[in-house]
N, C-alpha and C. Protein backbone atom coordinates (compact mmCIF):
# COMPACT_ATOMS: atom_id res chain seq x y z
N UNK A 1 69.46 -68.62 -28.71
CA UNK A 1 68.16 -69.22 -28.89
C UNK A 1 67.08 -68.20 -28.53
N UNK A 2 66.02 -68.45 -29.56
CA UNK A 2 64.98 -67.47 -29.54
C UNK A 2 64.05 -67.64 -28.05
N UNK A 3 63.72 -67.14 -27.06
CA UNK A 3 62.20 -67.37 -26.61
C UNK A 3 61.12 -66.90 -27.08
N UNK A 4 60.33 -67.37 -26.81
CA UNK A 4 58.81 -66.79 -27.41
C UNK A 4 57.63 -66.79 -26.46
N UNK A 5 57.33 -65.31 -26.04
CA UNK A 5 56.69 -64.57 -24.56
C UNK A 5 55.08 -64.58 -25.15
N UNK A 6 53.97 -64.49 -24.35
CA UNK A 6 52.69 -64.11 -24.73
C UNK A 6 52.42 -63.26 -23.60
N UNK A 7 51.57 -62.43 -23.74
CA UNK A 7 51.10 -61.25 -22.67
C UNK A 7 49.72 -61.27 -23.21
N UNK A 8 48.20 -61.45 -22.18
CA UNK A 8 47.03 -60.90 -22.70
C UNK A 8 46.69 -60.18 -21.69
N UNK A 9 45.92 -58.81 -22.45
CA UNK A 9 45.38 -57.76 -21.75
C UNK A 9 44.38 -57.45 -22.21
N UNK A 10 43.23 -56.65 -21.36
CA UNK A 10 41.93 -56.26 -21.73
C UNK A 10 42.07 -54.68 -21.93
N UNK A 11 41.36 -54.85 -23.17
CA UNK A 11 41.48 -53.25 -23.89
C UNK A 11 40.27 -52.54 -23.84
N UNK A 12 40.06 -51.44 -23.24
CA UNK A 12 38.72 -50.88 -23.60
C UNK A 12 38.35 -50.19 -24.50
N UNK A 13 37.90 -50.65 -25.56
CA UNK A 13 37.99 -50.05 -27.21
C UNK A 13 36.76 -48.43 -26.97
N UNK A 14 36.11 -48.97 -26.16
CA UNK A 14 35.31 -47.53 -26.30
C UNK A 14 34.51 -47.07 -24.93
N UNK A 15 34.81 -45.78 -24.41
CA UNK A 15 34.12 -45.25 -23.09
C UNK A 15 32.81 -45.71 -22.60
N UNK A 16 33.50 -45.83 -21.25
CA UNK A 16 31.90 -46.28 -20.60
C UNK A 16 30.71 -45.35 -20.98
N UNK A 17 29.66 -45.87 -20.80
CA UNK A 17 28.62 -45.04 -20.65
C UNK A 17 27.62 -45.18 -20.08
N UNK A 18 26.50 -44.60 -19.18
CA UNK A 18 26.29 -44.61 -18.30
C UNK A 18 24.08 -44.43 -18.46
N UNK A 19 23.37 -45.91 -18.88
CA UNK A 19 22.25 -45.90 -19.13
C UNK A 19 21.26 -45.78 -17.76
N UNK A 20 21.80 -45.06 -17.01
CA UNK A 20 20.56 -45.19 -15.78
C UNK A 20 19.55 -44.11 -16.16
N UNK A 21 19.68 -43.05 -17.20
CA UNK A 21 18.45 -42.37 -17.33
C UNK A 21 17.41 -43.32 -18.17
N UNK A 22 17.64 -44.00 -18.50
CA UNK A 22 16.92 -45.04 -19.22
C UNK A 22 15.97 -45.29 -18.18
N UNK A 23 16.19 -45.49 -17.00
CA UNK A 23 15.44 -45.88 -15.80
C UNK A 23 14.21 -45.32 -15.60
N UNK A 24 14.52 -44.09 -15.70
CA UNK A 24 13.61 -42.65 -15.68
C UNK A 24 12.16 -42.73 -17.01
N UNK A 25 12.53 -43.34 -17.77
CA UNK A 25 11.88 -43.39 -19.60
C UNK A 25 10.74 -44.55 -19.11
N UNK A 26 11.36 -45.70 -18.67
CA UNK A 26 11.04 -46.36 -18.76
C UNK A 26 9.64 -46.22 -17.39
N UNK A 27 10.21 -46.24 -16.49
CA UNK A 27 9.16 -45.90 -14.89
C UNK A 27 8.28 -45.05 -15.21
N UNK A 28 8.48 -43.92 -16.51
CA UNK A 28 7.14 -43.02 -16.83
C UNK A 28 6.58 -43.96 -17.71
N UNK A 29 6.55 -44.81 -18.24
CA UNK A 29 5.77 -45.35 -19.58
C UNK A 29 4.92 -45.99 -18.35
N UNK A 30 5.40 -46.89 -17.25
CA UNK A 30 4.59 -47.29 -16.58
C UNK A 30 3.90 -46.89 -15.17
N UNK A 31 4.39 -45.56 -14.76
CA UNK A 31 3.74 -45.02 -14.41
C UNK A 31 2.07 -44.14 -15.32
N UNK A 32 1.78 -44.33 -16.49
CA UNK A 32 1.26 -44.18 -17.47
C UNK A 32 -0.04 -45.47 -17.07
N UNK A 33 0.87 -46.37 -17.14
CA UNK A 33 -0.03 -47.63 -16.93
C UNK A 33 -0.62 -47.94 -15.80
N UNK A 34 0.05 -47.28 -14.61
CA UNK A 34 -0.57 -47.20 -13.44
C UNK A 34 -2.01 -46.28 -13.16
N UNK A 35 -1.41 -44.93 -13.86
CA UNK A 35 -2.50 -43.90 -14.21
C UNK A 35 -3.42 -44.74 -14.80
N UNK A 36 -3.62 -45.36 -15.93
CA UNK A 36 -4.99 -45.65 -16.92
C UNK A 36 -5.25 -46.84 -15.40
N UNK A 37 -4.85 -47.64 -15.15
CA UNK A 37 -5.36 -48.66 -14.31
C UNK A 37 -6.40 -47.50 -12.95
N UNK A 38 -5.79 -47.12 -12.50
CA UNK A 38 -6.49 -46.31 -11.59
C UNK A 38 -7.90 -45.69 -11.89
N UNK A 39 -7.34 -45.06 -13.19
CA UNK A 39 -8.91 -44.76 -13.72
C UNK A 39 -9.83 -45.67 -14.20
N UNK A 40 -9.35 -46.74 -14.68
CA UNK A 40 -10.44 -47.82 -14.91
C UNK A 40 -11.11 -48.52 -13.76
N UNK A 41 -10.15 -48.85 -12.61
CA UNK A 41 -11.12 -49.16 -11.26
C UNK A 41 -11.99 -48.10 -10.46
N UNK A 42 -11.54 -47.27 -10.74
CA UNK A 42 -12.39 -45.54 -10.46
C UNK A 42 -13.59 -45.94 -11.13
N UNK A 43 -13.53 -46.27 -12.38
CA UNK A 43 -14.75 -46.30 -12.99
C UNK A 43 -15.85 -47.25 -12.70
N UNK A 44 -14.88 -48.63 -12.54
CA UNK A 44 -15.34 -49.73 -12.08
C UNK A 44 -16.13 -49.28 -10.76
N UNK A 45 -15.39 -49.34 -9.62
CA UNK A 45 -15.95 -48.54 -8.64
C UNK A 45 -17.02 -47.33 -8.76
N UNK A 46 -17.46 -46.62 -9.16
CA UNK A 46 -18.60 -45.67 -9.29
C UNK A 46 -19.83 -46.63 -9.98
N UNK A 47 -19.35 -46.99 -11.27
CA UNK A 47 -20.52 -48.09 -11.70
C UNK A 47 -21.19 -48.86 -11.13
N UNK A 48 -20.62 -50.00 -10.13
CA UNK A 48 -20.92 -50.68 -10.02
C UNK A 48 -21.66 -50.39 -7.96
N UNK A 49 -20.50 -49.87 -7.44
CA UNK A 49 -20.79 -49.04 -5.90
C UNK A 49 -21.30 -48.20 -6.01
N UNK A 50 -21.06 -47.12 -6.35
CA UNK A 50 -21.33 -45.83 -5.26
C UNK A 50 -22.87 -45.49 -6.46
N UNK A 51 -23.26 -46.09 -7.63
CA UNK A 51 -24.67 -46.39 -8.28
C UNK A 51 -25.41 -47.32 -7.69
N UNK A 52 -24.76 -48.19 -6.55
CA UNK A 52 -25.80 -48.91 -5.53
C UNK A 52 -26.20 -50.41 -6.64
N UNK A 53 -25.61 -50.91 -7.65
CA UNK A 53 -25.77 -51.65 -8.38
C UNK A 53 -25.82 -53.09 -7.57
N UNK A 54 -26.94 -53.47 -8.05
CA UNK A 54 -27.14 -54.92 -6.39
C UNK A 54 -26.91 -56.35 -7.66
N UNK A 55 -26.82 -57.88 -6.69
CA UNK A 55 -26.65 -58.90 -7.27
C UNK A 55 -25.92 -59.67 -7.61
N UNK A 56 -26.03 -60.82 -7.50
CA UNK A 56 -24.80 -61.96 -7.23
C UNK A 56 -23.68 -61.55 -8.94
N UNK A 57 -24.45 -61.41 -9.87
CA UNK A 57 -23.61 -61.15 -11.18
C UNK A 57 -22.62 -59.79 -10.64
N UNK A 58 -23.09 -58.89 -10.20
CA UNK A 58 -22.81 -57.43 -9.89
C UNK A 58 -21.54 -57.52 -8.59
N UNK A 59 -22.00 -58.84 -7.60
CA UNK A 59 -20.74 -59.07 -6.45
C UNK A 59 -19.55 -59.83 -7.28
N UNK A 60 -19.78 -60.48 -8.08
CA UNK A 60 -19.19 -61.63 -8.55
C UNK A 60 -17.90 -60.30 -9.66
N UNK A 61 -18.35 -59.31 -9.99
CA UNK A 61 -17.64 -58.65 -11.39
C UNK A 61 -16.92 -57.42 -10.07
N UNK A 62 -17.49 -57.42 -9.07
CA UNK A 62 -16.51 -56.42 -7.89
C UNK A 62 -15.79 -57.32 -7.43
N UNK A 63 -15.76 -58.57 -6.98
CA UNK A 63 -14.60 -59.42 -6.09
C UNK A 63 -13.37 -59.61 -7.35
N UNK A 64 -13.85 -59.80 -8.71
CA UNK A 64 -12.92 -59.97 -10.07
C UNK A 64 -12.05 -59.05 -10.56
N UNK A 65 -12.79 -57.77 -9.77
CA UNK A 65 -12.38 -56.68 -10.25
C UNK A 65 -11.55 -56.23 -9.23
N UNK A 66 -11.52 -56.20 -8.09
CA UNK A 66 -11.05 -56.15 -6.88
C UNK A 66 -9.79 -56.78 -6.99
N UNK A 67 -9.60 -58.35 -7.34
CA UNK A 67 -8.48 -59.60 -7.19
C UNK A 67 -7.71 -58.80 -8.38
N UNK A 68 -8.41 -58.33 -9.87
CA UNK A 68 -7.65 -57.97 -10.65
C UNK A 68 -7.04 -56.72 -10.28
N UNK A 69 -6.94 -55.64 -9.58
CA UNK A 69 -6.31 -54.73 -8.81
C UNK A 69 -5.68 -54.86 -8.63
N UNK A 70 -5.46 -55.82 -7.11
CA UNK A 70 -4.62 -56.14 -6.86
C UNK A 70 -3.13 -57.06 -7.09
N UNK A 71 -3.62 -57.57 -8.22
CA UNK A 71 -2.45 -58.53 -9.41
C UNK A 71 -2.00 -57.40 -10.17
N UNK A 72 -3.01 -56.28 -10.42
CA UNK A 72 -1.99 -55.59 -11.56
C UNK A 72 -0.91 -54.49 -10.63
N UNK A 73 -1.60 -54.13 -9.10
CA UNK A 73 -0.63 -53.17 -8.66
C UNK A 73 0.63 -53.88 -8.31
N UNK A 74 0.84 -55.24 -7.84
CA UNK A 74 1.33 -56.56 -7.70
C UNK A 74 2.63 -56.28 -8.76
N UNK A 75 2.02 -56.63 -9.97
CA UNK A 75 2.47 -56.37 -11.00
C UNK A 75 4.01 -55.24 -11.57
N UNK A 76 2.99 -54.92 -11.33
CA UNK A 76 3.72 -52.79 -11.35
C UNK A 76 4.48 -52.40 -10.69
N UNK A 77 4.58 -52.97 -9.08
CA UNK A 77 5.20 -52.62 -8.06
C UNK A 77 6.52 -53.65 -8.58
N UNK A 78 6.28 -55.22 -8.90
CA UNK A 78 7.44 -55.69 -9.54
C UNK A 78 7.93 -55.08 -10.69
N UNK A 79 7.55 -54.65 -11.41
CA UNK A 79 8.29 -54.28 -13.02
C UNK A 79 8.73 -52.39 -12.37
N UNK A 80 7.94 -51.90 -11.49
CA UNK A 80 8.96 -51.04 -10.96
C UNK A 80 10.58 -51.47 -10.57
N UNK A 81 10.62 -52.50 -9.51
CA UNK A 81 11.71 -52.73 -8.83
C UNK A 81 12.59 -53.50 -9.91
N UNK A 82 12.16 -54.27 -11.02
CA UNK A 82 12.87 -54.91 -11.86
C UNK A 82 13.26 -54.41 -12.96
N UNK A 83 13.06 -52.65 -13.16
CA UNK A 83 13.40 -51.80 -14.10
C UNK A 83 14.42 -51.16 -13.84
N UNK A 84 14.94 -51.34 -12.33
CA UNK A 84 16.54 -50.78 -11.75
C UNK A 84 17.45 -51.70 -12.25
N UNK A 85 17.10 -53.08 -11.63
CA UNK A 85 17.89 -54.61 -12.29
C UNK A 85 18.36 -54.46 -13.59
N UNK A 86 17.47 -54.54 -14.66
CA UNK A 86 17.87 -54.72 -16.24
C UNK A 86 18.38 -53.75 -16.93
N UNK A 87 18.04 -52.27 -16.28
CA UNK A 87 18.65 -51.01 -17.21
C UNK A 87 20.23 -51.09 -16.30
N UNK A 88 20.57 -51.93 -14.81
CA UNK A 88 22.28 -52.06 -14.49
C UNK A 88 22.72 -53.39 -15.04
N UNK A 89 21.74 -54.42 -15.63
CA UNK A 89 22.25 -55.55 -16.21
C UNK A 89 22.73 -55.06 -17.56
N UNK A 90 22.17 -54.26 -18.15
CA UNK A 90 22.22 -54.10 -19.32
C UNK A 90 23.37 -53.06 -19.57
N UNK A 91 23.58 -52.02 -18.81
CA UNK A 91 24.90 -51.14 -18.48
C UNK A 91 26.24 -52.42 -18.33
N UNK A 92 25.91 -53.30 -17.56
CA UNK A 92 27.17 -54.71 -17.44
C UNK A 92 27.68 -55.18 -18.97
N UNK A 93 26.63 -54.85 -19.77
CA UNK A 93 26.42 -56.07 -20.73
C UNK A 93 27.04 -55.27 -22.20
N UNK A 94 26.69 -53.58 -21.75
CA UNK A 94 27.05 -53.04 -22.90
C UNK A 94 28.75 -52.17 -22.37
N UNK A 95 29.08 -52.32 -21.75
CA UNK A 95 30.15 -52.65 -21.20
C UNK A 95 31.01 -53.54 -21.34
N UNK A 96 30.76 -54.73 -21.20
CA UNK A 96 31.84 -55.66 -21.40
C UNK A 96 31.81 -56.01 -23.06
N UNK A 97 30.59 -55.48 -23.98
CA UNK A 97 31.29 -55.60 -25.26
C UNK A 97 31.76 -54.58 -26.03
N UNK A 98 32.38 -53.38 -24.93
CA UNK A 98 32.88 -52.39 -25.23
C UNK A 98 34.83 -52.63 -25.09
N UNK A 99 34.69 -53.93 -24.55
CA UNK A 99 35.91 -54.39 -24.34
C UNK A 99 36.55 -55.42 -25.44
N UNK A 100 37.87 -55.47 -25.19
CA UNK A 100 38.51 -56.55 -26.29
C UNK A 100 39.50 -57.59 -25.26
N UNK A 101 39.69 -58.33 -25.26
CA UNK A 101 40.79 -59.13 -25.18
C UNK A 101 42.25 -59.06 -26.35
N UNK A 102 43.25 -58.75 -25.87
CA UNK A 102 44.32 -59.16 -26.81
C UNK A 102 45.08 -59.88 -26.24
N UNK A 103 45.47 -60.63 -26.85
CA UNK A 103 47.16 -61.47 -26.92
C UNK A 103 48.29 -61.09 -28.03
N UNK A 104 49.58 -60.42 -27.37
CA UNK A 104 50.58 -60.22 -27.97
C UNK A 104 51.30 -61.50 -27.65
N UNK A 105 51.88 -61.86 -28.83
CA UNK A 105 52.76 -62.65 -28.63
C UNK A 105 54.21 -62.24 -29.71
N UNK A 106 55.42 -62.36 -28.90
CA UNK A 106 56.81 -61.46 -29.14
C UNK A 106 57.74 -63.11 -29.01
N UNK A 107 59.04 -62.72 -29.85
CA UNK A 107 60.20 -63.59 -29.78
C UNK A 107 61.46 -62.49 -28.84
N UNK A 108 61.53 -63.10 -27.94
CA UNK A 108 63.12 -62.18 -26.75
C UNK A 108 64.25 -62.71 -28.16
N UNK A 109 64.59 -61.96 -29.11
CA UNK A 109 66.04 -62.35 -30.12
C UNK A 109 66.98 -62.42 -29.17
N UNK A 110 67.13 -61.75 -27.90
CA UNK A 110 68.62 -61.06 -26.86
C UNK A 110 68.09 -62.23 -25.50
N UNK A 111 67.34 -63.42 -25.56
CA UNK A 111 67.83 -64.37 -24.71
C UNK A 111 68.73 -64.76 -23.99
N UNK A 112 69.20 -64.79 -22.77
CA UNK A 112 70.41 -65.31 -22.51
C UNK A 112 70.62 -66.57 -22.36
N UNK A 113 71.92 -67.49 -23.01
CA UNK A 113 71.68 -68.65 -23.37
C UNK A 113 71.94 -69.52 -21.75
């Protein structure tokens, strides 16, 4: 009498590879964005301060401008730390569909009865 065996194993159809310079690409695009932000409150700042610019409209566009600073460095400082996260989520991800699952399945003809 025949038996009939199954075996599944994970195959890695193609070499890891390794996206953490991606990390690097990405932290300059927004280090970029950090740069232009800096210079726009620079600007903000000279215009509106250090030109001695007086008035409730004039306090009202520095406290806006001020709160918005601080949301965008806020910002930046998260999409810094969350640009390590997704370029190793994404190494996980292109990874595991670098993989296969198989199932062999075989008949033992030399069974012992």
């Amino acid at each position: 009498m025949e038996e009939t065996h199954s075996i599944t194993v994970t195959e890695e159809l193609l070499p890891r590879e390794d996206f953490s310079y991606k990390k690097d690409a990405l932290r300059k695009h927004l280090d970029q964005i950090e740069k232009s932000d800096t210079e726009f409150f620079t600007l903000v700042h000279k215009i509106f301060i250090d030109e001695g610019q007086k008035g409730e409209i004039v306090d009202e566009m520095v406290q806006k401008t001020k709160r918005l600073e601080v949301r965008n460095r806020n910002l930046l400082s998260d999409t810094h730390f969350k640009i390590g996260q997704i370029v190793n989520r994404f190494n996980e991800q292109v990874d595991e569909m670098k993989q296969q699952q198989v199932t062999i399945t075989y008949e033992n003809m030399f069974a012992m009865k």
